[in-house]
Protein backbone atom coordinates (compact mmCIF):
# COMPACT_ATOMS: atom_id res chain seq x y z
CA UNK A 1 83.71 105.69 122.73
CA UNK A 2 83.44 104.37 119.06
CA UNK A 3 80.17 104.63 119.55
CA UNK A 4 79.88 107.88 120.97
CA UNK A 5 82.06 108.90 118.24
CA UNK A 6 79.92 107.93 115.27
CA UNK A 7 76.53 108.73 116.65
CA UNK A 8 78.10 112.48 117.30
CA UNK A 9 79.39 112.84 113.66
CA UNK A 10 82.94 112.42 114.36
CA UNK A 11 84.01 109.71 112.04
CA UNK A 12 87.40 109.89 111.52
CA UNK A 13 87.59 109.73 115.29
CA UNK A 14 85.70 106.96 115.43
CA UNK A 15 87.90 104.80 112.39
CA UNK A 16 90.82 106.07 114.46
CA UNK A 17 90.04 104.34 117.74
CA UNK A 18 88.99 101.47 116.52
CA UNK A 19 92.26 100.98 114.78
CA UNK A 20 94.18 102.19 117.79
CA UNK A 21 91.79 99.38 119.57
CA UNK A 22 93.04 96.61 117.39
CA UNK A 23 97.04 97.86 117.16
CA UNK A 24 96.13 97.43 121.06
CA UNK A 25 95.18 93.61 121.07
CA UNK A 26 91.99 94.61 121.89
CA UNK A 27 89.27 91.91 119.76
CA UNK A 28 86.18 94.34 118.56
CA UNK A 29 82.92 92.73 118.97
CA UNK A 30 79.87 93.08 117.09
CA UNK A 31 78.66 96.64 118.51
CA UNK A 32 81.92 98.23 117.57
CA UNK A 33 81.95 96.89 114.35
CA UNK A 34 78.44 98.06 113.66
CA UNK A 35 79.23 101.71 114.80
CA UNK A 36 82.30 101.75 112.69
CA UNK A 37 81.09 100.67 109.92
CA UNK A 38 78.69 103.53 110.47
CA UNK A 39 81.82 105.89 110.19
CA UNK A 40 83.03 104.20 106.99
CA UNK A 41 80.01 104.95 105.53
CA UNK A 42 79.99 108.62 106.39
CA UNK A 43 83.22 108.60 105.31
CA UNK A 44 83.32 107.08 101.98
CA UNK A 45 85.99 105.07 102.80
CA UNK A 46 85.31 101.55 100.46
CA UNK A 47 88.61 100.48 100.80
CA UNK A 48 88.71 100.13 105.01
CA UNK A 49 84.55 99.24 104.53
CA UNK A 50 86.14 96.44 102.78
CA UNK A 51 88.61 95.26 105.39
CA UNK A 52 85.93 95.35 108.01
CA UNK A 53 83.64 93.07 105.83
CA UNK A 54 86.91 90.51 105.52
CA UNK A 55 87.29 91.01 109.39
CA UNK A 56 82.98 90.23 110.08
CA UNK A 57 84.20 87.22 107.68
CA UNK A 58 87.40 86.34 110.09
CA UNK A 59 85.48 87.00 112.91
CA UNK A 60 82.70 84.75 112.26
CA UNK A 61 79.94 87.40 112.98
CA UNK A 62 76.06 86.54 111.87
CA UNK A 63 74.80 88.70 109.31
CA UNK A 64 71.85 89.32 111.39
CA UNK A 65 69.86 92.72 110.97
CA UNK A 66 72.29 94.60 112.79
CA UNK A 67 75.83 93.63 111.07
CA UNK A 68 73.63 92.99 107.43
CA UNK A 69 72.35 96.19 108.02
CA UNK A 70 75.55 98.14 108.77
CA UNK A 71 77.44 96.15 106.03
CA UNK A 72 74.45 97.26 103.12
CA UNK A 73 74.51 100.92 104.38
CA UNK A 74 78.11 101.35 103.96
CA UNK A 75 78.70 99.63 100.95
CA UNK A 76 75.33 102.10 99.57
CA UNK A 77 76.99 105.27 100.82
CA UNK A 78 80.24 104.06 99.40
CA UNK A 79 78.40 104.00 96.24
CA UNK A 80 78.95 100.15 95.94
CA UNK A 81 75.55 99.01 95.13
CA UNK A 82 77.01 95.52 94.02
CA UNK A 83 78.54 94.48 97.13
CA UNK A 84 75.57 96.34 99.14
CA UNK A 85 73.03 93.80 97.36
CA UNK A 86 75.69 90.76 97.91
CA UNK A 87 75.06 91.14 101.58
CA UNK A 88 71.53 91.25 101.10
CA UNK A 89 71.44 87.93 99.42
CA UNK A 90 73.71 86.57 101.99
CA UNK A 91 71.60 87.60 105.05
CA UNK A 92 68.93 85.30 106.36
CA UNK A 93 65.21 84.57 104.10
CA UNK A 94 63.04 85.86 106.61
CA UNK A 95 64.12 89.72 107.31
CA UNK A 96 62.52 92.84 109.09
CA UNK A 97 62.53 96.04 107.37
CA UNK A 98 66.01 97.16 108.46
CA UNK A 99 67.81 95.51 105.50
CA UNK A 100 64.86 96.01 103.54
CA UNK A 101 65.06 100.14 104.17
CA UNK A 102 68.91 99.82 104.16
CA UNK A 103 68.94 97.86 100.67
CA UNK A 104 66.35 100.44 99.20
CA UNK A 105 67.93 103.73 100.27
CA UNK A 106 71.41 102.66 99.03
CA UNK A 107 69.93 100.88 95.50
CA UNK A 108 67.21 103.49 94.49
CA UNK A 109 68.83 105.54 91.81
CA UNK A 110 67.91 106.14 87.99
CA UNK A 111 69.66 102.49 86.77
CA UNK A 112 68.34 100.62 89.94
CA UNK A 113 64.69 102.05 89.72
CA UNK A 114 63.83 98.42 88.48
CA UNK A 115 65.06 96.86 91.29
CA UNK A 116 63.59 99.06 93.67
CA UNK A 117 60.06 98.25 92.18
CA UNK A 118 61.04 94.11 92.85
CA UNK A 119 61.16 95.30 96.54
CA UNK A 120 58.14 97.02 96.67
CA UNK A 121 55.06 94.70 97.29
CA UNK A 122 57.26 93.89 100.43
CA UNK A 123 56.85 97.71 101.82
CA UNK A 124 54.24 99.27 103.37
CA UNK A 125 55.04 102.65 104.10
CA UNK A 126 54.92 104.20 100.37
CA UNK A 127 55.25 107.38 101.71
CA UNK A 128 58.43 107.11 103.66
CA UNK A 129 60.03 105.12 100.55
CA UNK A 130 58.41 108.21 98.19
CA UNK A 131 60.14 110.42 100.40
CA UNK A 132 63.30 108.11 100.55
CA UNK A 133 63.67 108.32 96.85
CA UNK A 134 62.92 111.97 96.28
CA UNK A 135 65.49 112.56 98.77
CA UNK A 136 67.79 110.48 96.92
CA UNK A 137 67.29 112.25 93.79
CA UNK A 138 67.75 115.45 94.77
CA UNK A 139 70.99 114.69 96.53
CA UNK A 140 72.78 113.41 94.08
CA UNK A 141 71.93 115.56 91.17
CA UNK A 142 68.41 114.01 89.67
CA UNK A 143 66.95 117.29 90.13
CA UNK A 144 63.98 116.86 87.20
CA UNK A 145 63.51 113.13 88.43
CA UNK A 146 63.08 114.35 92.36
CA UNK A 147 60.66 117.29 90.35
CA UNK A 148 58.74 114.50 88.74
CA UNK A 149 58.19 112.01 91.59
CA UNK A 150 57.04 114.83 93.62
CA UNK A 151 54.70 116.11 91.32
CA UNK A 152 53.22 112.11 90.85
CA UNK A 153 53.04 111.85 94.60
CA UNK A 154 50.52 114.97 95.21
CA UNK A 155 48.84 113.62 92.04
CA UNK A 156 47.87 110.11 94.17
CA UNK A 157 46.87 112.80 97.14
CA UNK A 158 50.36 111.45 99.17
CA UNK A 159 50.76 114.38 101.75
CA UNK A 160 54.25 115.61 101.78
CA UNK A 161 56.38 115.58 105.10
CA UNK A 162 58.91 118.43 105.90
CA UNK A 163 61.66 115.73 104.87
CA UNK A 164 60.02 115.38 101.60
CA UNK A 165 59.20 119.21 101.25
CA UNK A 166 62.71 120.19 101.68
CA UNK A 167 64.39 117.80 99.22
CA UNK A 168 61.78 119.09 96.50
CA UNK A 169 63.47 122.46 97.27
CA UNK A 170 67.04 121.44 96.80
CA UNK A 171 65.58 120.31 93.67
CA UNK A 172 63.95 123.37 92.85
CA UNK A 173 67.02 125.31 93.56
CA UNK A 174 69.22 122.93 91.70
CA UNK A 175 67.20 123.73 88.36
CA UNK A 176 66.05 127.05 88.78
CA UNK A 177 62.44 125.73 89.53
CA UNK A 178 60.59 128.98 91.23
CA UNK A 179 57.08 128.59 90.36
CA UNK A 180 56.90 125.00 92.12
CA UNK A 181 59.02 126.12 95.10
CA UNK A 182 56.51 129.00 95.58
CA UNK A 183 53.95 126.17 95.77
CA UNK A 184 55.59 124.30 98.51
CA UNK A 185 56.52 127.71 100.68
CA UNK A 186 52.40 127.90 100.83
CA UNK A 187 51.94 124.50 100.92
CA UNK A 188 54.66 124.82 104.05
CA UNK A 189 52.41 127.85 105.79
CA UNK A 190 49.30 126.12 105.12
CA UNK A 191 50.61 123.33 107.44
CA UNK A 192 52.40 125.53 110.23
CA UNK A 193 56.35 124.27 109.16
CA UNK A 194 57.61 127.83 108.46
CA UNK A 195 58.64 127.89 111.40
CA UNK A 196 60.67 124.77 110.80
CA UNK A 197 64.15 125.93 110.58
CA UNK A 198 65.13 123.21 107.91
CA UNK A 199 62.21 123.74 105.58
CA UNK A 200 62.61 127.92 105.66
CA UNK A 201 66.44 127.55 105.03
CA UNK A 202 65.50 125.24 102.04
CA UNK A 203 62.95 128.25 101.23
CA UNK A 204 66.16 130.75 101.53
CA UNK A 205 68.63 128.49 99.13
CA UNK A 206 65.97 127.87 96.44
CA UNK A 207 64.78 131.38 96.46
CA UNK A 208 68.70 132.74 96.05
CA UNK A 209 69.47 130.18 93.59
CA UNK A 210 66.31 131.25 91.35
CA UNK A 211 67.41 134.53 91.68
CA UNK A 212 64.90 135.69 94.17
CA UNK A 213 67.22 137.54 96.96
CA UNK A 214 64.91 140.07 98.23
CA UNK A 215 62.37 136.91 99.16
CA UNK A 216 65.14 134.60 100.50
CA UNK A 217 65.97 137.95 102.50
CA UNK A 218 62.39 138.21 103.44
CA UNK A 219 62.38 134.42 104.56
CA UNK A 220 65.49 134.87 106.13
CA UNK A 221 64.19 137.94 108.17
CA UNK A 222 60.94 136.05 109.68
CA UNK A 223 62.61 132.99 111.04
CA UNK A 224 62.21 132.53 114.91
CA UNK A 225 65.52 130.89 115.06
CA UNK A 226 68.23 130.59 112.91
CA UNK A 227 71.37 127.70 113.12
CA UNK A 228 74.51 128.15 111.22
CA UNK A 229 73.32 126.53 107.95
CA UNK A 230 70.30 129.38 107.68
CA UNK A 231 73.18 131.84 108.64
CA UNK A 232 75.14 130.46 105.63
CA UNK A 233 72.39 130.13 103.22
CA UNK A 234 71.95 134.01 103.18
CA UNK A 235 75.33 135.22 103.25
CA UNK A 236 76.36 132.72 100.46
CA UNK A 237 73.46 133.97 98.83
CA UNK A 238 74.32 137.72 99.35
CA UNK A 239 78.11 136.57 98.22
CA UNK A 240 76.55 134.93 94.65
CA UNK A 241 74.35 137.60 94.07
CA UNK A 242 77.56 140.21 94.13
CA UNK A 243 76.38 141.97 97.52
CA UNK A 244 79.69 141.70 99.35
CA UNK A 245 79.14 144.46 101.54
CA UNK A 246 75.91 142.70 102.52
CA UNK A 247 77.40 139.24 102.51
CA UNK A 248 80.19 140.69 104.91
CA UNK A 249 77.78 142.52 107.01
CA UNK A 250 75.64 139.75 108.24
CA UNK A 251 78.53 137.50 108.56
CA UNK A 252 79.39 140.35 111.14
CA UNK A 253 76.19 140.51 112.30
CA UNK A 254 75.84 136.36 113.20
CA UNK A 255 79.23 136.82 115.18
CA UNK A 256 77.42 140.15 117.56
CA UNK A 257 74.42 137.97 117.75
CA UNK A 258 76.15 135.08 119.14
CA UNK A 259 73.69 132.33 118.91
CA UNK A 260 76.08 130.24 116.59
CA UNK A 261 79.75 130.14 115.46
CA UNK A 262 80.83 130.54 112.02
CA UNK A 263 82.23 127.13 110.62
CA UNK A 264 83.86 126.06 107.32
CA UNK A 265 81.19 126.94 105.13
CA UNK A 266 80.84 130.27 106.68
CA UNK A 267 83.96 131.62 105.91
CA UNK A 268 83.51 129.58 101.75
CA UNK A 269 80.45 132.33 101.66
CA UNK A 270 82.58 135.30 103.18
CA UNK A 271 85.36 134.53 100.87
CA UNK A 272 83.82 134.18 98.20
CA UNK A 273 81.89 137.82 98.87
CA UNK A 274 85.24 139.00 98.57
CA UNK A 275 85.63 137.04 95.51
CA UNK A 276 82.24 138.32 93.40
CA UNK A 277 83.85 142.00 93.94
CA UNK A 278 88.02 141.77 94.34
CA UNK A 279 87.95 142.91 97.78
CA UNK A 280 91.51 141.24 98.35
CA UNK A 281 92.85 142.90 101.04
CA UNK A 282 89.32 142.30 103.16
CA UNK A 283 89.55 138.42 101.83
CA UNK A 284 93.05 138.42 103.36
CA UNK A 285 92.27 139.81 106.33
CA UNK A 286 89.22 136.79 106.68
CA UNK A 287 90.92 134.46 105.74
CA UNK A 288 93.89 135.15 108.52
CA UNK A 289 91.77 135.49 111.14
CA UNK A 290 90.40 131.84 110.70
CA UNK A 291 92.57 130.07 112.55
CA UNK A 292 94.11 132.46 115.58
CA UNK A 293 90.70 133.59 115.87
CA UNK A 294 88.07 131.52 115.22
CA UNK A 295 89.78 127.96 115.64
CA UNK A 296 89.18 126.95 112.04
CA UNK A 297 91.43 125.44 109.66
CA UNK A 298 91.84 126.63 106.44
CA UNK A 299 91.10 123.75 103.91
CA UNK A 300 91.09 123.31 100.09
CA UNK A 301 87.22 125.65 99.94
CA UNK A 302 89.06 128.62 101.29
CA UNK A 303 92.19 128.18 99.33
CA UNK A 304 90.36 127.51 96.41
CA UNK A 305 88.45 131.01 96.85
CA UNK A 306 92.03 132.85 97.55
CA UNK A 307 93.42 131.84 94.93
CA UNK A 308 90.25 132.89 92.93
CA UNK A 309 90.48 136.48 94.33
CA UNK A 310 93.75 137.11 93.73
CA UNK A 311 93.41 135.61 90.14
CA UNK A 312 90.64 137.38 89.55
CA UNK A 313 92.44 140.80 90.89
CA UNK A 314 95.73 140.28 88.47
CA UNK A 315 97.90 138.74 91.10
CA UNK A 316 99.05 135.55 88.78
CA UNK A 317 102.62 135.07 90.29
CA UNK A 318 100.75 135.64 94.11
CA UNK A 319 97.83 133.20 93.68
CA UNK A 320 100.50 130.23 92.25
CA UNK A 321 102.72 131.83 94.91
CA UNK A 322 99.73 130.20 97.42
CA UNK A 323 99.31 126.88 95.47
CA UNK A 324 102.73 126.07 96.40
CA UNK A 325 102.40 126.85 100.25
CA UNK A 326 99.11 125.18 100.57
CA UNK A 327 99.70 122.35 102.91
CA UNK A 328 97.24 120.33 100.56
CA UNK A 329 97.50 119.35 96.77
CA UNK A 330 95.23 121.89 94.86
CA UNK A 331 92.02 120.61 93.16
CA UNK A 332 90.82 121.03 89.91
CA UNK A 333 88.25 123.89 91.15
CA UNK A 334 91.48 126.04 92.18
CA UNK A 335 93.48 124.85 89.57
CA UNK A 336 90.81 125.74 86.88
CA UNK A 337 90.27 129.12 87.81
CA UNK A 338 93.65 130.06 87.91
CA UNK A 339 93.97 128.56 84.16
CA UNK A 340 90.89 131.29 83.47
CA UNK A 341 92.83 133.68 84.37
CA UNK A 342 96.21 132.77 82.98
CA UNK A 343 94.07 132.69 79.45
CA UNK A 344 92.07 136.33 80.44
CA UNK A 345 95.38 138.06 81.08
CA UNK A 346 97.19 135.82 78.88
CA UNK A 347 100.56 134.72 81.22
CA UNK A 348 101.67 131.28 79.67
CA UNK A 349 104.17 131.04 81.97
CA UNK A 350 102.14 130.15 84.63
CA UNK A 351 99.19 128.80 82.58
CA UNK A 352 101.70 125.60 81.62
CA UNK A 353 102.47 125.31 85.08
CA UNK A 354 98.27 125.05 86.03
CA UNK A 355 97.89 122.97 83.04
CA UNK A 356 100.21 120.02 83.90
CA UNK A 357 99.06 119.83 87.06
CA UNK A 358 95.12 119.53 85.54
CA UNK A 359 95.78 117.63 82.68
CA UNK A 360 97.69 114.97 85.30
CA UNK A 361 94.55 115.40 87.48
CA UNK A 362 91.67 115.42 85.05
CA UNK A 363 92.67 113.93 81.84
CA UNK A 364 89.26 113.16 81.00
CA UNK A 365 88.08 116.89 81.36
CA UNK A 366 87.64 118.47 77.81
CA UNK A 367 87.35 122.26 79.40
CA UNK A 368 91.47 121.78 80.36
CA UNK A 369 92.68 121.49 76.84
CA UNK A 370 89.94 123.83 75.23
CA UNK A 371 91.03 126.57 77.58
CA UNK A 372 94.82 125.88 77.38
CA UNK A 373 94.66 125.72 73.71
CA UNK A 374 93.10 128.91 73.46
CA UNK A 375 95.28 130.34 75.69
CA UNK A 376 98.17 129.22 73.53
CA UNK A 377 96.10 131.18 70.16
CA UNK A 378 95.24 133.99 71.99
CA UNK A 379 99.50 134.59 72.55
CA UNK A 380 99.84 133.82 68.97
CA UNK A 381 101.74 130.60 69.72
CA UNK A 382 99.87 128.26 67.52
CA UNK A 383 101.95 124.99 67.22
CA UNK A 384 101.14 125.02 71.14
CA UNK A 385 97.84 125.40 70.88
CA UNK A 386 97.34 122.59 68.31
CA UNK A 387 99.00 120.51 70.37
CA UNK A 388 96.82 120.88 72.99
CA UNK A 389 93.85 119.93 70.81
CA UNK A 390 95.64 116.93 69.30
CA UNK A 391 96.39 115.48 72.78
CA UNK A 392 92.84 115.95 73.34
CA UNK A 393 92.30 113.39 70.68
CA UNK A 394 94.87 111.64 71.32
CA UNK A 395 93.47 110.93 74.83
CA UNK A 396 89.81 110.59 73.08
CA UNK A 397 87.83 113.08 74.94
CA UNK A 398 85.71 115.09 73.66
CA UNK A 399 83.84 117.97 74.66
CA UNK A 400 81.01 117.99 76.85
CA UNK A 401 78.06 119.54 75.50
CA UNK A 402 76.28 122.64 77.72
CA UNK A 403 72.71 122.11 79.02
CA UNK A 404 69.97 124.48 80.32
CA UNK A 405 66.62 124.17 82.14
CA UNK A 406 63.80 126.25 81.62
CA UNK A 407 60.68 126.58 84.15
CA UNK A 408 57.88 127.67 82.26
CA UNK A 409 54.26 127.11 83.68
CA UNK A 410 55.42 125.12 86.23
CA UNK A 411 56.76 123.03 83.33
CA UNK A 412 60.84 122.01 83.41
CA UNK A 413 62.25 121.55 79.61
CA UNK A 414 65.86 120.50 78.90
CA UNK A 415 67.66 121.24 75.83
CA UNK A 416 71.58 121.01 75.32
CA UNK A 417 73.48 123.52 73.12
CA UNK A 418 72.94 123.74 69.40
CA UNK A 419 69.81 121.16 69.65
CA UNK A 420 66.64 122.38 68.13
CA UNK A 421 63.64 120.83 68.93
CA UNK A 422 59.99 121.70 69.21
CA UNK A 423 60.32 122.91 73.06
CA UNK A 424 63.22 124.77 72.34
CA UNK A 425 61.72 126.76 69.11
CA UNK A 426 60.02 129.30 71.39
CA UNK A 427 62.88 129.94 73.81
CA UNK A 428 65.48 130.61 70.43
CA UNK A 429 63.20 132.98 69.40
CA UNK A 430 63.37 135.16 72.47
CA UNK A 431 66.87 134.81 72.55
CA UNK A 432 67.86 136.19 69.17
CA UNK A 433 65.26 139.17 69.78
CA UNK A 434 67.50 139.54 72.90
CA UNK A 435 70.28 139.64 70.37
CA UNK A 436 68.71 141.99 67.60
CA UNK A 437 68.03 144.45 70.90
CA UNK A 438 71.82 144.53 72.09
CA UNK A 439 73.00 145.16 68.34
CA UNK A 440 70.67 147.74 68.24
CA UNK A 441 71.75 149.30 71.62
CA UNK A 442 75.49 149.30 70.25
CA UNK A 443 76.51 145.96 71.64
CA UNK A 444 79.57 144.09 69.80
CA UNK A 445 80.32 140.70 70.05
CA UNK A 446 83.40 139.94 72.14
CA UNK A 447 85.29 136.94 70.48
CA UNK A 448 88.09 136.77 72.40
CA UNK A 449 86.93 134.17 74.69
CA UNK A 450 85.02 132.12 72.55
């Protein structure tokens, strides 16, 4: 059952049992560890990852390629690279490529790249550990890094597998990268995998997020199947690109089709639809009709959006009116737009309430006290709002500096705000003829919210 549990995605089931299974007397042996420990991993959970490791200890388990194995991909998913390489060390001289695979999935990152190259004579299959580290990159936010080892790995005439092909899309989509996404959509027909539903609902994200919708729609359109996540790849897509209507009617249209059911992420894009446009009453309704009739439990996503449309729409006392009922703690996502609006519409009262809960939650997040402080100004109550700036330095943070990508001939530049360098020279330019043209038009700079 722990087994089954793991193997089916059910993790929390699967850490449940097994404690149930000990509170029982029952002794776990090696195949139950190894599938928990598979659920840890999934889970995040370091602390109970731990206890298991002390228990393998206890228990006087081998660290053969099995247990080793389990042991180095939890403590890599757990993000606990030094504990996952402990293990390694600790497992027998002569390994297979389990370990090997397992140490070099959870240890290839940006400050581990050097260790990763130690391993390398030992591999054989570059291409999988190419695709292994592209992968990597682009799921945890190494966009241009991903963009770069793709581009070196057609350069040595590697050919690209769908895995690869659709983590060079999240990429793409990540920083706005269109021109090299349009490669690998005819790169993709060349080889037959449009009709792959993973790589054409990579194709729909990356086209959205580069503000292509009328091609994501076009993608979208042609697939011979669809599963939920292609379903909620285009209606989150309609939902960002301020087409509620649209967003709402597919959403309507997956549930007369049938094939799939909505899940949590379905009703984030629906919501936030509503969001894009203040269609509160139609959010309410949505959101209501999650649990009786769909099955689905509200969690912090859909609050989070709620409390966004009604901030959004005015309704200040309503939205922290929700916060309190929420059967959950807010997060700093909810919590932060609500402070937005509290500074937009310029209600104190219930911007100090949002900002002690923040500042108590992210003290380290320079966008709390910047916004609260001008909040303060903006109601004239200035003693407040220097406050708020002298706890920021009291606490030493400082503000984080903005940062923008640019694809131009295929070529990704960087530059951060109020840097000037050679790259950058050319894109300044354009944007203060921008400028001249809206001054000319009649445009006047807001202030207010700077």
């Amino acid at each position: 059952m722990i087994s089954g549990y793991s193997k089916m995605g059910c993790s929390r089931e699967a850490v449940g049992l097994f404690k149930e299974m000990r509170m029982k007397g029952c002794e776990p042996n090696e195949m139950s560890v190894v599938s928990v420990l598979g659920a840890c991993g999934d889970l995040g959970d370091l602390s109970f990852g731990k206890l298991l490791e002390g228990l393998i200890e206890e228990k006087g388990f081998e660290l053969n390629t099995f247990v080793g194995s389990s042991l180095i991909n939890m403590f890599g998913k757990c993000g606990d690279l030094e504990s996952a390489r402990r293990i390694f060390d600790r497992m027998p001289v002569k390994k297979d490529s389990i370990p090997w695979n397992a140490m070099i999935t959870g240890q290839v990152s940006v400050p581990y790249l050097q260790l990763f190259i130690s391993f390398f004579p030992y591999i054989c299959l570059v291409l999988y550990i190419l695709t292994m580290i592209c992968t990597w990159y682009a799921q945890n936010g190494a966009a241009d890094e991903a963009i770069t080892l793709f581009h070196d790995m057609i350069s040595s005439r590697a050919e690209p597998n769908k895995i690869t092909l659709s983590a060079v899309l999240s990429a793409c989509a990540s920083v706005g990268a269109i021109d090299l996404g349009k490669w690998v959509e005819e790169y993709s027909s060349k080889k037959g995998y449009l009709h792959d539903v993973y790589i054409a609902t990579a194709l729909v994200d990356m086209y959205a997020k580069c503000g292509s919708i009328n091609q994501a729609h076009q993608i979208f359109d042609n697939m011979p199947s669809k599963n939920v996540v292609s379903w909620n790849a285009m209606i989150s897509a309609l939902a960002v690109h301020g087409r509620a209507q649209d967003a709402i009617a597919l959403f309507k249209s997956m549930l007369k089709d049938g094939t799939v059911c909505p899940d949590d992420i379905t009703f984030v894009g629906v919501l936030s639809a509503c969001v894009h446009v203040g269609l509160v009453e139609e959010g309410c309704q949505w959101f209501d009709l999650m649990g009786p009739t769909f099955g689905l439990i509200p969690k912090v996503e859909h609050y989070s959006c709620m409390v966004d449309l009604l901030a959004r729409s005015g309704n200040l006392e309503e939205a922290w009116n929700f916060i309190e009922k929420m059967p959950e703690k807010p997060d700093a996502v909810m919590l932060g737009a609500l402070l937005g609006a509290c500074k937009t519409r310029g209600n104190v009262e219930i911007g100090e309430r949002v900002v002690s809960l923040l500042i108590d939650l992210e003290p380290a997040n320079s966008g709390n006290y910047i916004i609260s402080a001008k909040m303060y100004a903006n109601s004239k109550k200035w003693d407040d709002s220097a406050r708020m700036r002298g706890l920021m330095r009291e606490k030493g943070v400082s503000k984080t500096p903005g940062v923008s990508w640019i694809d131009i001939e295929s070529q990704l530049h960087e530059f951060h705000a109020g840097e000037i360098c050679l790259e950058s020279n050319g894109i300044y330019q354009v944007f203060n003829l921008l400028n001249e043209e809206m001054k000319l038009e009649g445009y006047v700079l807001n202030t207010n919210f700077l």
